[in-house]
PDB file of N, CA and C in Angstrom:
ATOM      1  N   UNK A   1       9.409  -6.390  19.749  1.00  0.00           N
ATOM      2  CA  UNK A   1       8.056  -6.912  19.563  1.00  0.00           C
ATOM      3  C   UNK A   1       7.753  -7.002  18.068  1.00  0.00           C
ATOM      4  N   UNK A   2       7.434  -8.251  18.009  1.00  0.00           N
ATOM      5  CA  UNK A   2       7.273  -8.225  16.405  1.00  0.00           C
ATOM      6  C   UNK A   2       5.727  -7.336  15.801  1.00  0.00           C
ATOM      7  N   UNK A   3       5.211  -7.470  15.056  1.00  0.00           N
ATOM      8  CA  UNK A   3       3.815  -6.876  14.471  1.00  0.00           C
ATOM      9  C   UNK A   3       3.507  -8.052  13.991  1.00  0.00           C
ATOM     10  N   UNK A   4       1.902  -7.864  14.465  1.00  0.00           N
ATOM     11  CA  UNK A   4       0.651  -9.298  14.355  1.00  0.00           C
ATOM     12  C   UNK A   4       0.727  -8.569  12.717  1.00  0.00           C
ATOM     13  N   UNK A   5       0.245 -10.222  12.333  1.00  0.00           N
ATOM     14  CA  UNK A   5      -0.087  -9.917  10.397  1.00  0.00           C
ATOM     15  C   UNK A   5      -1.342  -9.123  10.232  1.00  0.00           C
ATOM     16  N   UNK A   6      -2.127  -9.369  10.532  1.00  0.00           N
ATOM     17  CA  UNK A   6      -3.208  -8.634  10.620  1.00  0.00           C
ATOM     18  C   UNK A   6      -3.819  -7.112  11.446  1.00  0.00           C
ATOM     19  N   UNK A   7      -3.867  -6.358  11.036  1.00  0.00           N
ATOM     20  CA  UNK A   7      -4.401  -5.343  12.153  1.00  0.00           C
ATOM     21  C   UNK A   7      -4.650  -3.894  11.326  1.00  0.00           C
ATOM     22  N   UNK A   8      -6.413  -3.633  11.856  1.00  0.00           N
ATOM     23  CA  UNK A   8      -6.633  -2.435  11.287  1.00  0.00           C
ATOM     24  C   UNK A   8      -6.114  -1.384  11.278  1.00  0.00           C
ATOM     25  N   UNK A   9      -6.214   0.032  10.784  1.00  0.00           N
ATOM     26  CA  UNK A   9      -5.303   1.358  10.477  1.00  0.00           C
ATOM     27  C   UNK A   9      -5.160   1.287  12.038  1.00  0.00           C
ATOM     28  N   UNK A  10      -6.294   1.920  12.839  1.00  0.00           N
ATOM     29  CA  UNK A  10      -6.313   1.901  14.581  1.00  0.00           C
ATOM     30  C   UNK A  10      -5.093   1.358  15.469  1.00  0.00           C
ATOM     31  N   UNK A  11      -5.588   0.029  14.863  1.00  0.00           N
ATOM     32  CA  UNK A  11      -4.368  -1.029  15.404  1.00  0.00           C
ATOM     33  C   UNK A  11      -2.776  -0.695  15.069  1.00  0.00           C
ATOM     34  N   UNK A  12      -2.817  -0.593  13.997  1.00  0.00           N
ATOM     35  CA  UNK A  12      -1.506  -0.040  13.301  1.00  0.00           C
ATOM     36  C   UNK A  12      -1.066   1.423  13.648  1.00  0.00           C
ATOM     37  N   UNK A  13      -1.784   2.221  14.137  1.00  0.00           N
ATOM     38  CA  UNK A  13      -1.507   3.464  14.616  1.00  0.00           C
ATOM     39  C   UNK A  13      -0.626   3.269  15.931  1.00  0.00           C
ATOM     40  N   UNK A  14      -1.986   2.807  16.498  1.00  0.00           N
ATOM     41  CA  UNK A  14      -1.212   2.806  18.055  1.00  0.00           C
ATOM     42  C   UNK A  14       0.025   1.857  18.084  1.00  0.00           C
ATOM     43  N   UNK A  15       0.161   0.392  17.609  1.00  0.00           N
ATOM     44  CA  UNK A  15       1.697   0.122  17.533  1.00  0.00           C
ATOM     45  C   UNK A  15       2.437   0.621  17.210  1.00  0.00           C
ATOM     46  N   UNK A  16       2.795   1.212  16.126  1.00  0.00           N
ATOM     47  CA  UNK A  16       3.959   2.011  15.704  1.00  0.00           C
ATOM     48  C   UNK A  16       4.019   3.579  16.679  1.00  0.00           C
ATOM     49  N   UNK A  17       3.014   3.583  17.251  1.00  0.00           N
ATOM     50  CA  UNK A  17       3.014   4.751  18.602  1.00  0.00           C
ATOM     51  C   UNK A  17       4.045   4.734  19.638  1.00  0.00           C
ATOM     52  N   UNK A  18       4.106   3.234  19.998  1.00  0.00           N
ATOM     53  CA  UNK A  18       5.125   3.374  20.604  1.00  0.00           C
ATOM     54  C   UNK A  18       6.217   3.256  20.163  1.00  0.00           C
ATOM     55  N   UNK A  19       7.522   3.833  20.866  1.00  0.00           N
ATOM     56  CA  UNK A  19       8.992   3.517  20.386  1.00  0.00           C
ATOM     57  C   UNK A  19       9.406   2.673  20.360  1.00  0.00           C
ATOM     58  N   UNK A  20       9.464   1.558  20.791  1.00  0.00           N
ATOM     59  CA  UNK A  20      10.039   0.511  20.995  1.00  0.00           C
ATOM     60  C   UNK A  20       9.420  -0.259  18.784  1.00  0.00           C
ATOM     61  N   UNK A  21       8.676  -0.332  18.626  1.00  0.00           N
ATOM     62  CA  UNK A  21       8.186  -0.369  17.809  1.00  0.00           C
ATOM     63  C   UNK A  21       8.059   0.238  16.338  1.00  0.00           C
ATOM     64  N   UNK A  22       8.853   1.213  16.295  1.00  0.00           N
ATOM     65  CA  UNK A  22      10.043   2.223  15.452  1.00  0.00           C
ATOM     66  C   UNK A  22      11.247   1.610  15.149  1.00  0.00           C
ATOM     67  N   UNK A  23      11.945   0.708  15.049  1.00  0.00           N
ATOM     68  CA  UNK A  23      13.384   0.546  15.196  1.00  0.00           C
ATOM     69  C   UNK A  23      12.905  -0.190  13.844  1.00  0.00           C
ATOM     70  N   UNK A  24      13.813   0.141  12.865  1.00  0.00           N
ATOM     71  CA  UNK A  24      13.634  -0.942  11.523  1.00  0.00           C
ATOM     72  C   UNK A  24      14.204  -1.859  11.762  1.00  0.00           C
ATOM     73  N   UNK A  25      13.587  -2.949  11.012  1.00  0.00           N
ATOM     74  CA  UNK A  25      13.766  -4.476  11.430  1.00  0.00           C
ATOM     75  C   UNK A  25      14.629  -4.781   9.752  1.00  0.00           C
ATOM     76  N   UNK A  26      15.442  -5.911   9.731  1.00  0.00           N
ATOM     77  CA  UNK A  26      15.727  -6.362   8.761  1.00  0.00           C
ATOM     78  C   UNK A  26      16.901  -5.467   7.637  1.00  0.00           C
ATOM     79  N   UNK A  27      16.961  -6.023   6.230  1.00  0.00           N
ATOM     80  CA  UNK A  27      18.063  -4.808   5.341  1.00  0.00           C
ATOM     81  C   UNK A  27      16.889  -3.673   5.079  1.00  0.00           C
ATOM     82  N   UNK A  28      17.292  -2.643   4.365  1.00  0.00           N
ATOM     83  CA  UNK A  28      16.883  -1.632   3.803  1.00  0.00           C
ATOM     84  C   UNK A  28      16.237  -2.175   2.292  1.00  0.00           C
ATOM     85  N   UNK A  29      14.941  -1.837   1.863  1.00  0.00           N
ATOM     86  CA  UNK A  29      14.412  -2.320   0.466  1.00  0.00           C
ATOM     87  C   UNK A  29      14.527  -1.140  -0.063  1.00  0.00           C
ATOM     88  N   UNK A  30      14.817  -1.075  -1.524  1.00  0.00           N
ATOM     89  CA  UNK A  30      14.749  -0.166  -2.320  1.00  0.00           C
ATOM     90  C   UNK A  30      14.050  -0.295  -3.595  1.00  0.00           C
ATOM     91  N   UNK A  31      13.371   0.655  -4.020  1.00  0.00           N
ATOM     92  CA  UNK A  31      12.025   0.745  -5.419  1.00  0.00           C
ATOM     93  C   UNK A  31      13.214   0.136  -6.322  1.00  0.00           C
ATOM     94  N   UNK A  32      12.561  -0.719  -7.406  1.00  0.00           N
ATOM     95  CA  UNK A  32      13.118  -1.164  -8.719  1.00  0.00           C
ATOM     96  C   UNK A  32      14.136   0.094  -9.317  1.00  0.00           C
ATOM     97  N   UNK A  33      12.674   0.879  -9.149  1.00  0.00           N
ATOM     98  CA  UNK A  33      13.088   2.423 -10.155  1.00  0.00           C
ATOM     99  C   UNK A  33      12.416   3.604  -9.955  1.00  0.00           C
ATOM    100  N   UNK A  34      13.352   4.228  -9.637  1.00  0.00           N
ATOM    101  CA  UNK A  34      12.491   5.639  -9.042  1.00  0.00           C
ATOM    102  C   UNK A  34      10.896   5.992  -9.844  1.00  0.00           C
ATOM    103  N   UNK A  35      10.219   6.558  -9.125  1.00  0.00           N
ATOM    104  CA  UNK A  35       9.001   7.105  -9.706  1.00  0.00           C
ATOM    105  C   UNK A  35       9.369   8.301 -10.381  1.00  0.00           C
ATOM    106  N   UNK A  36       8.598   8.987 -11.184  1.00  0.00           N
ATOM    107  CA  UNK A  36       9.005   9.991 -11.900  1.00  0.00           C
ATOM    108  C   UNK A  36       7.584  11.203 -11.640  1.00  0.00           C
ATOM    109  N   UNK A  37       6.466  11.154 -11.276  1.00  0.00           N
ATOM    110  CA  UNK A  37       5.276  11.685 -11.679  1.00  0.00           C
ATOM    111  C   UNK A  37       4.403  11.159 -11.044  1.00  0.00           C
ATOM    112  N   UNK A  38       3.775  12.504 -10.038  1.00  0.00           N
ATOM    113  CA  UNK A  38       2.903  12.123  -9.560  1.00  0.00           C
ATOM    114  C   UNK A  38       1.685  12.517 -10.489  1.00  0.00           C
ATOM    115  N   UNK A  39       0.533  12.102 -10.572  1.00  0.00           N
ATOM    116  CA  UNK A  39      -1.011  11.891 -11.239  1.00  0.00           C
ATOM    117  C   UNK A  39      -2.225  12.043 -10.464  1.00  0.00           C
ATOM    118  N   UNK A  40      -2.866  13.249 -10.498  1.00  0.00           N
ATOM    119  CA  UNK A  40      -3.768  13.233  -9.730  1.00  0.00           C
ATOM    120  C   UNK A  40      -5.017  12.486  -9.764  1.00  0.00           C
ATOM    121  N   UNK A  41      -5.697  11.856  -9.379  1.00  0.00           N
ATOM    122  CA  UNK A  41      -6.891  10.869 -10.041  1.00  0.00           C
ATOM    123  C   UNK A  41      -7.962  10.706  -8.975  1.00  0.00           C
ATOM    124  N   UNK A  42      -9.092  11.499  -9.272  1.00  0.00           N
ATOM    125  CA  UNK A  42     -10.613  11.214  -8.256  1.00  0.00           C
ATOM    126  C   UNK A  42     -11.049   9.629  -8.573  1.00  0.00           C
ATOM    127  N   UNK A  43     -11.743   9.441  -7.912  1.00  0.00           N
ATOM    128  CA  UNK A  43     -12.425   8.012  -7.425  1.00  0.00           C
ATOM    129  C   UNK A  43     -13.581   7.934  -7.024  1.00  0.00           C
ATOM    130  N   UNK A  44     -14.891   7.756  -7.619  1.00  0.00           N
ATOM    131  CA  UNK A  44     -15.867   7.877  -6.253  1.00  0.00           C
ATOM    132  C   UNK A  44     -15.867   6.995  -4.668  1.00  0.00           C
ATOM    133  N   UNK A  45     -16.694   7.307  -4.309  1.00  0.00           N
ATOM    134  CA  UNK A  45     -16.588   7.134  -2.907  1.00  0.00           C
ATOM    135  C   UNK A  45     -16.779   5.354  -3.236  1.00  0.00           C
ATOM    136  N   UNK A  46     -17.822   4.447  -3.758  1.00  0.00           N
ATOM    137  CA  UNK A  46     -17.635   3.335  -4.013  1.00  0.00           C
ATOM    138  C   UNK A  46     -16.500   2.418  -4.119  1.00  0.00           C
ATOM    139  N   UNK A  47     -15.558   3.421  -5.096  1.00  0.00           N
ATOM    140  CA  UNK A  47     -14.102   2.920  -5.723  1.00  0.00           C
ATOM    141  C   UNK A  47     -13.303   2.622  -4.826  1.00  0.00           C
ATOM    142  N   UNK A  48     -13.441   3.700  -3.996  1.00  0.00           N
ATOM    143  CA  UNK A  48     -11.963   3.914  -3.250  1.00  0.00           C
ATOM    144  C   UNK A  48     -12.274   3.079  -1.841  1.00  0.00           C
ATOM    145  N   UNK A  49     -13.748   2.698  -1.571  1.00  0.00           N
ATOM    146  CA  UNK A  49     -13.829   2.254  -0.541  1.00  0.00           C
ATOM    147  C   UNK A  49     -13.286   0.427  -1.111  1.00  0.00           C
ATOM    148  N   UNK A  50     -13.354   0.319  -2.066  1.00  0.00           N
ATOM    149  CA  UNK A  50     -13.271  -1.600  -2.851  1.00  0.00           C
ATOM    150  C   UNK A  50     -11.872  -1.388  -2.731  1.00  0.00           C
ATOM    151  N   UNK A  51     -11.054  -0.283  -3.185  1.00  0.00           N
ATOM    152  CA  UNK A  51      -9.677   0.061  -3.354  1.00  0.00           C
ATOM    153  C   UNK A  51      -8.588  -0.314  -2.164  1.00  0.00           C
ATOM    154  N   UNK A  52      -9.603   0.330  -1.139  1.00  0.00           N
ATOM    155  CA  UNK A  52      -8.903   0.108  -0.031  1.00  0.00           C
ATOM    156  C   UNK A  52      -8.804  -1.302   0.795  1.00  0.00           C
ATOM    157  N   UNK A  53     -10.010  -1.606   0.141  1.00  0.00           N
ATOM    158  CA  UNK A  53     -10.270  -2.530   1.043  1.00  0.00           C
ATOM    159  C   UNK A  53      -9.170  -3.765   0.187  1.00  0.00           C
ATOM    160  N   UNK A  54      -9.158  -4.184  -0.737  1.00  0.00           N
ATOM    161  CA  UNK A  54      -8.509  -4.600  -1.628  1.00  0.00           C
ATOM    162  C   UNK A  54      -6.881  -4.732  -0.976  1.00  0.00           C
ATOM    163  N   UNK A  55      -6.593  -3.439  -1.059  1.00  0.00           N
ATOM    164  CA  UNK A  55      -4.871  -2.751  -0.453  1.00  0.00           C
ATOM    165  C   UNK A  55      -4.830  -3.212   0.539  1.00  0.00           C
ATOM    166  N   UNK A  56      -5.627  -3.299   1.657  1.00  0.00           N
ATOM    167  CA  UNK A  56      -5.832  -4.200   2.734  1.00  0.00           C
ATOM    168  C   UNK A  56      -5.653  -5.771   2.639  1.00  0.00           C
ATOM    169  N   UNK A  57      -6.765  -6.277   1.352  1.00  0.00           N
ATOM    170  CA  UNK A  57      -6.189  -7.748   1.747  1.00  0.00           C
ATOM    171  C   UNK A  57      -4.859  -8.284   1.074  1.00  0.00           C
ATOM    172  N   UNK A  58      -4.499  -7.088   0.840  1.00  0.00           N
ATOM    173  CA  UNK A  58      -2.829  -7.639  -0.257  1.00  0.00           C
ATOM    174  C   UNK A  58      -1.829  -6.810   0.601  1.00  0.00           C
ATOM    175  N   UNK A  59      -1.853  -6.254   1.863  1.00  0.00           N
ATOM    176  CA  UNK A  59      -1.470  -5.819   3.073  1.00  0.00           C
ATOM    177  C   UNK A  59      -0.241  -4.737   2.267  1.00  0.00           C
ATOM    178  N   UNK A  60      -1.005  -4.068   1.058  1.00  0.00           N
ATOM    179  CA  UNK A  60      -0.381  -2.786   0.324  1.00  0.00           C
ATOM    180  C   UNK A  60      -0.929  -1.334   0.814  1.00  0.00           C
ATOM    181  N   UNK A  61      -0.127  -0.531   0.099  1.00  0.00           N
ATOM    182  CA  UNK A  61      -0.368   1.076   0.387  1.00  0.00           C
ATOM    183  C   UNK A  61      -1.663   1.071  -0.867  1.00  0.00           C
ATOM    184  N   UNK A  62      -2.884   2.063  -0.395  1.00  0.00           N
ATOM    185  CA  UNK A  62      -3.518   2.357  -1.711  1.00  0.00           C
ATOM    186  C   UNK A  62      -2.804   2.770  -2.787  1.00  0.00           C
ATOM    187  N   UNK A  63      -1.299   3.897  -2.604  1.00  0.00           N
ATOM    188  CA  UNK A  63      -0.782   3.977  -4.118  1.00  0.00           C
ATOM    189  C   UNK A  63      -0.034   2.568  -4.352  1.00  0.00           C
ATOM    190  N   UNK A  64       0.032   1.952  -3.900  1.00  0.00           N
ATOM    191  CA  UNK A  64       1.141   0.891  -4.200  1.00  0.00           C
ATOM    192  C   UNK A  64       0.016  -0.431  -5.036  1.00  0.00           C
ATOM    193  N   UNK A  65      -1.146  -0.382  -4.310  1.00  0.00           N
ATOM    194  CA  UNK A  65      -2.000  -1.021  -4.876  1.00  0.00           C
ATOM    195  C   UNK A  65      -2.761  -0.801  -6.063  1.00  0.00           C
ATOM    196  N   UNK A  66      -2.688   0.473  -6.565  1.00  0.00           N
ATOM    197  CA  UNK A  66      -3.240   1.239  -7.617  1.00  0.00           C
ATOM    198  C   UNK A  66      -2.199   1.169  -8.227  1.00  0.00           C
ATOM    199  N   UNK A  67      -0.871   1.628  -8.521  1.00  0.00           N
ATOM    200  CA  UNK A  67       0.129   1.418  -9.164  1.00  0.00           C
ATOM    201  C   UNK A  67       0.187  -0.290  -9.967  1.00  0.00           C
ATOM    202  N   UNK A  68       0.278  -1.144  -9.205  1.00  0.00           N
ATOM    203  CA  UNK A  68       0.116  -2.525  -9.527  1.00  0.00           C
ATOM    204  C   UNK A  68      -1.003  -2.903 -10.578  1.00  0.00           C
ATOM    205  N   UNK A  69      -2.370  -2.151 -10.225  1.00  0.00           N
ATOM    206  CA  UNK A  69      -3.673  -2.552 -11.082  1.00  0.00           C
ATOM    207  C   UNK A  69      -2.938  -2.074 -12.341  1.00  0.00           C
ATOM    208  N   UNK A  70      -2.615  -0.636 -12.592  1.00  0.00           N
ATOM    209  CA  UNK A  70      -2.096  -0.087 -13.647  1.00  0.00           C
ATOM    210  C   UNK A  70      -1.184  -0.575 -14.657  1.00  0.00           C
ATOM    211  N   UNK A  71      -0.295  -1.254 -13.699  1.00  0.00           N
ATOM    212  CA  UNK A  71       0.587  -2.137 -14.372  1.00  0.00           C
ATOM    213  C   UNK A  71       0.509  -2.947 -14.979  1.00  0.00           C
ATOM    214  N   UNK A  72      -0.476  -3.828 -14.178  1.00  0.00           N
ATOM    215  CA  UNK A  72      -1.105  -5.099 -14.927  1.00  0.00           C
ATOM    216  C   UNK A  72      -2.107  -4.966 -16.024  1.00  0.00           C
ATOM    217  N   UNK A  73      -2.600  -3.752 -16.387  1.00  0.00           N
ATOM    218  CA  UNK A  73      -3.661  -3.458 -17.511  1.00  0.00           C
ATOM    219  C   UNK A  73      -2.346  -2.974 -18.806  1.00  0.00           C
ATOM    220  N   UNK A  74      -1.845  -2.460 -18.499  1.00  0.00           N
ATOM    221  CA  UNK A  74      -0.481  -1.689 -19.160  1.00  0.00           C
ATOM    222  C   UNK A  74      -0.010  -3.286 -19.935  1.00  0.00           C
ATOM    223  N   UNK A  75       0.234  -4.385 -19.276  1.00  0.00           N
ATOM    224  CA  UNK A  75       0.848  -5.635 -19.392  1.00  0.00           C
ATOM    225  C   UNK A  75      -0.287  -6.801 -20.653  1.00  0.00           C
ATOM    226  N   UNK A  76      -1.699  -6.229 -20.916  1.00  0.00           N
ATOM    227  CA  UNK A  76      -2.646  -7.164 -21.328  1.00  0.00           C
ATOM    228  C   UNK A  76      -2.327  -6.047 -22.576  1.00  0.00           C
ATOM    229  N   UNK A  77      -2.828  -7.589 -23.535  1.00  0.00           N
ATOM    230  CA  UNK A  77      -3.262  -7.273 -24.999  1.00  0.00           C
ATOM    231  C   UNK A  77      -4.007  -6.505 -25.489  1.00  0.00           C
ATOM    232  N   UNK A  78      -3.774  -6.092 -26.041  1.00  0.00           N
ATOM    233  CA  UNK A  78      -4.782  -4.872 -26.468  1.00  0.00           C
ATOM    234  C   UNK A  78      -6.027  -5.347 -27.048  1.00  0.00           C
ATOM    235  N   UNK A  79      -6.742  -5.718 -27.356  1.00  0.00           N
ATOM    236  CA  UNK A  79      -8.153  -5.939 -28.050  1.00  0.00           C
ATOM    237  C   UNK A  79      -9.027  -5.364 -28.790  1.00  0.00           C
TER     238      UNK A  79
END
């Protein structure tokens, strides 16, 4: 059974609930480059709710989506 593109955490819970739905699909992906350090970092409740929602429409992990913002500020000119 494949997975619909779309579908909330809920939704996404209960599919991967069942077994049939466990079996990895496709090759194995691997990170560019290992991470080195984790960073602890609060958010208010505002942030993290835009954050997520965000990670959602780019169908990312919140760290994966926060990692990326970082990157891309890391990448601009300084001013």
């Amino acid at each position: 059974m494949t997975k619909p593109k779309k579908m909330n955490r809920k939704q996404e819970n209960a599919f991967y609930a069942q077994p049939q739905n466990q079996v990895p699909q496709g090759a194995a992906r691997r990170r560019r480059e290992k991470l080195s350090e984790m960073v602890p970092v609060r958010f208010s409740l505002d942030v993290m709710s835009e954050v997520r929602r965000r990670a959602d429409e780019d169908d990312r992990s919140v760290s994966s989506w926060i990692r990326r913002a970082v990157e891309h500020e890391l990448g601009r000119n300084a001013s």
